[in-house]
C-alpha atoms as a PDB file:
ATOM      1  CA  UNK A   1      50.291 176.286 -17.739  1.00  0.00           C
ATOM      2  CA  UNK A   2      48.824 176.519 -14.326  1.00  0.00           C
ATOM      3  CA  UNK A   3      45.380 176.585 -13.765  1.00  0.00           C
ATOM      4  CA  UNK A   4      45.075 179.155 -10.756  1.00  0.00           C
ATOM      5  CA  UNK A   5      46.277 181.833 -13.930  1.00  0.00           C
ATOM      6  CA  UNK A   6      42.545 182.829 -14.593  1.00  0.00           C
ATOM      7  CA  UNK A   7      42.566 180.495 -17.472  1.00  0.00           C
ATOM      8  CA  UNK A   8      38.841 179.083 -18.503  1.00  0.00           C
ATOM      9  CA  UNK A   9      38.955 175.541 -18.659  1.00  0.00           C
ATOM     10  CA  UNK A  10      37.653 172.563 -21.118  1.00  0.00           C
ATOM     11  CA  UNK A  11      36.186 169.264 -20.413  1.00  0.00           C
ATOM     12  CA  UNK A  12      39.196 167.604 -22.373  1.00  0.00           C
ATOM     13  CA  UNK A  13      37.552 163.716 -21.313  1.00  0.00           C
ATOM     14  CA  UNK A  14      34.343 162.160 -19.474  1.00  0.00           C
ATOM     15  CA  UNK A  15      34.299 158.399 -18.269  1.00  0.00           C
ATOM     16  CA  UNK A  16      32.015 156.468 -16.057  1.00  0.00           C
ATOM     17  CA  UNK A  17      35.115 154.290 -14.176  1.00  0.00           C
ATOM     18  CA  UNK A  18      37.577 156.223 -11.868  1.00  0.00           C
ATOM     19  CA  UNK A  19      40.410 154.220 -12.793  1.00  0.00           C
ATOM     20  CA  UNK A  20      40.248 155.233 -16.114  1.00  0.00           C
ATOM     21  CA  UNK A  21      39.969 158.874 -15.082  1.00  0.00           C
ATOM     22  CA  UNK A  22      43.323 158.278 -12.637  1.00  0.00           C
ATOM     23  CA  UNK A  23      45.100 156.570 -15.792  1.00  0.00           C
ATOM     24  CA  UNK A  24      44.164 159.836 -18.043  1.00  0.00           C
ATOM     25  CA  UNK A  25      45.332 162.569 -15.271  1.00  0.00           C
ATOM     26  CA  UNK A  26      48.321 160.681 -15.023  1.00  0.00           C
ATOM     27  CA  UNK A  27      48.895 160.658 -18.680  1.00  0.00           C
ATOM     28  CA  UNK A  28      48.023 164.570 -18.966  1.00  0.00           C
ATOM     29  CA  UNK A  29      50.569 165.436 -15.807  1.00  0.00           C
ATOM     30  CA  UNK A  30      53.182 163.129 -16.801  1.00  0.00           C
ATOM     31  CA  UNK A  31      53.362 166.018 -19.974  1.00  0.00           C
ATOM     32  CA  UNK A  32      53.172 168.873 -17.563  1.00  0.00           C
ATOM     33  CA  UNK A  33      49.676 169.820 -18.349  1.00  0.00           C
ATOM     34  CA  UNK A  34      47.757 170.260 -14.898  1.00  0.00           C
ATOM     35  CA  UNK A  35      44.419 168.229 -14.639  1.00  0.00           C
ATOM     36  CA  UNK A  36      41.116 169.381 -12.569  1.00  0.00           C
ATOM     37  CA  UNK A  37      38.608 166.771 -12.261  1.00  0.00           C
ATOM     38  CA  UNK A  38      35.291 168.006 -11.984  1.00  0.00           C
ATOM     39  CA  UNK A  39      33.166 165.947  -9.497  1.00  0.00           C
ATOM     40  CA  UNK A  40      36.041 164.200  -7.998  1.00  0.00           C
ATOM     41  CA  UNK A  41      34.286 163.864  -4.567  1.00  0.00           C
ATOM     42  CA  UNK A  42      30.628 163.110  -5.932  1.00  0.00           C
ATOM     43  CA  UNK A  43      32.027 160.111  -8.004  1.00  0.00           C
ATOM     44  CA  UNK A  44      33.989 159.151  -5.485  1.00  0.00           C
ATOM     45  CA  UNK A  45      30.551 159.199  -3.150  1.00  0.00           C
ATOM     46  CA  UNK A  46      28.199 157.857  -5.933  1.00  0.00           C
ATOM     47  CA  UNK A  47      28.617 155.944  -8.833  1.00  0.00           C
ATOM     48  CA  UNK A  48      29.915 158.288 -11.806  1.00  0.00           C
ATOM     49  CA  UNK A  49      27.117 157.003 -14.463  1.00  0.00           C
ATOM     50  CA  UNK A  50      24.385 158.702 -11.586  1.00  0.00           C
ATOM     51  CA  UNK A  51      26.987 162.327 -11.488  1.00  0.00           C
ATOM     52  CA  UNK A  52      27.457 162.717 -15.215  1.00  0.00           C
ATOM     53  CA  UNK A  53      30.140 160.849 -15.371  1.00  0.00           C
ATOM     54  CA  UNK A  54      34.009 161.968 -14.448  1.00  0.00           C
ATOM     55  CA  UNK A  55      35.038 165.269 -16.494  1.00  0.00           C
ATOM     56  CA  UNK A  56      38.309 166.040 -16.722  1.00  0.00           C
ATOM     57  CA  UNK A  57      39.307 169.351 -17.331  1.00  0.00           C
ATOM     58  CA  UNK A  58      42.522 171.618 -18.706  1.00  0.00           C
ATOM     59  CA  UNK A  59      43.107 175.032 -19.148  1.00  0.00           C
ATOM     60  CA  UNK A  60      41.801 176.183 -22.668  1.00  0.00           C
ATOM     61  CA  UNK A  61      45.541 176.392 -23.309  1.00  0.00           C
ATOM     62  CA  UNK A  62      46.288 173.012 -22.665  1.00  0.00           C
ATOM     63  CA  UNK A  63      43.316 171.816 -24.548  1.00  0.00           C
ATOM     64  CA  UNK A  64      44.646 170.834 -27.647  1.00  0.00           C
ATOM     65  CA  UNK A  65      47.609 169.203 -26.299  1.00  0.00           C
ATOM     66  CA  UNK A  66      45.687 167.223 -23.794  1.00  0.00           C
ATOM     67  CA  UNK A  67      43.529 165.673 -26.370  1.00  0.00           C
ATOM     68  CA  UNK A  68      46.390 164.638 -28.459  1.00  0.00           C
ATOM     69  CA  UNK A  69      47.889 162.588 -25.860  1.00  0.00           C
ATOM     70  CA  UNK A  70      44.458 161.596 -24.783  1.00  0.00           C
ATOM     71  CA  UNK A  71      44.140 160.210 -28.234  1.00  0.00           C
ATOM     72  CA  UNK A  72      47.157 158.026 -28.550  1.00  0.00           C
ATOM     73  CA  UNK A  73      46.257 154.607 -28.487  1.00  0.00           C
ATOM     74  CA  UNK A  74      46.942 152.423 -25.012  1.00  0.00           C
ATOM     75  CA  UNK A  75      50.132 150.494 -24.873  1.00  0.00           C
ATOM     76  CA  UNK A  76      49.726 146.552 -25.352  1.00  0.00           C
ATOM     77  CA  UNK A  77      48.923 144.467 -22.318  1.00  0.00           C
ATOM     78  CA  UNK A  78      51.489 143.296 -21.542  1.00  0.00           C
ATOM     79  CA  UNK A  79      50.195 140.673 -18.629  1.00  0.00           C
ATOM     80  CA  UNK A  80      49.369 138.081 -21.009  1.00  0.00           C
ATOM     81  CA  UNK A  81      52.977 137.524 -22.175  1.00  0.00           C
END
């Protein structure tokens, strides 16, 4: 579901470190759920634990979905192997 279709949207995830932020939109987009990160440019500017941290967001739609996959625990490391 797009979010330009007048849909309200949820805070589906907050986190103080970027990366992990990148690693989570990817996860949510890779399943065709489309991501809006709230404060993208002020945590980009200042550190995220001074902006409220990184909030990303999904249509209400999308929210239960989204925190599914969100939930699923991270593949192993493989790098030490």
């Amino acid at each position: 579901m797009s979010l330009d279709e007048g849909n309200s949207l949820v805070t589906v995830l907050t986190c103080a470190d970027p990366m992990e932020a990148m690693f989570a939109r990817s996860l949510l987009e890779s399943a065709g759920i489309d991501v809006h990160i709230s404060d993208e440019v002020m945590g980009s500017l200042y550190p995220p634990m001074l902006t409220g941290g990184i909030h990303l967001q999904v249509s209400a739609a999308d929210e239960e979905s989204a925190r599914e996959i969100l939930s699923q625990p991270a593949p192993p490391d493989d790098a030490t192997h």
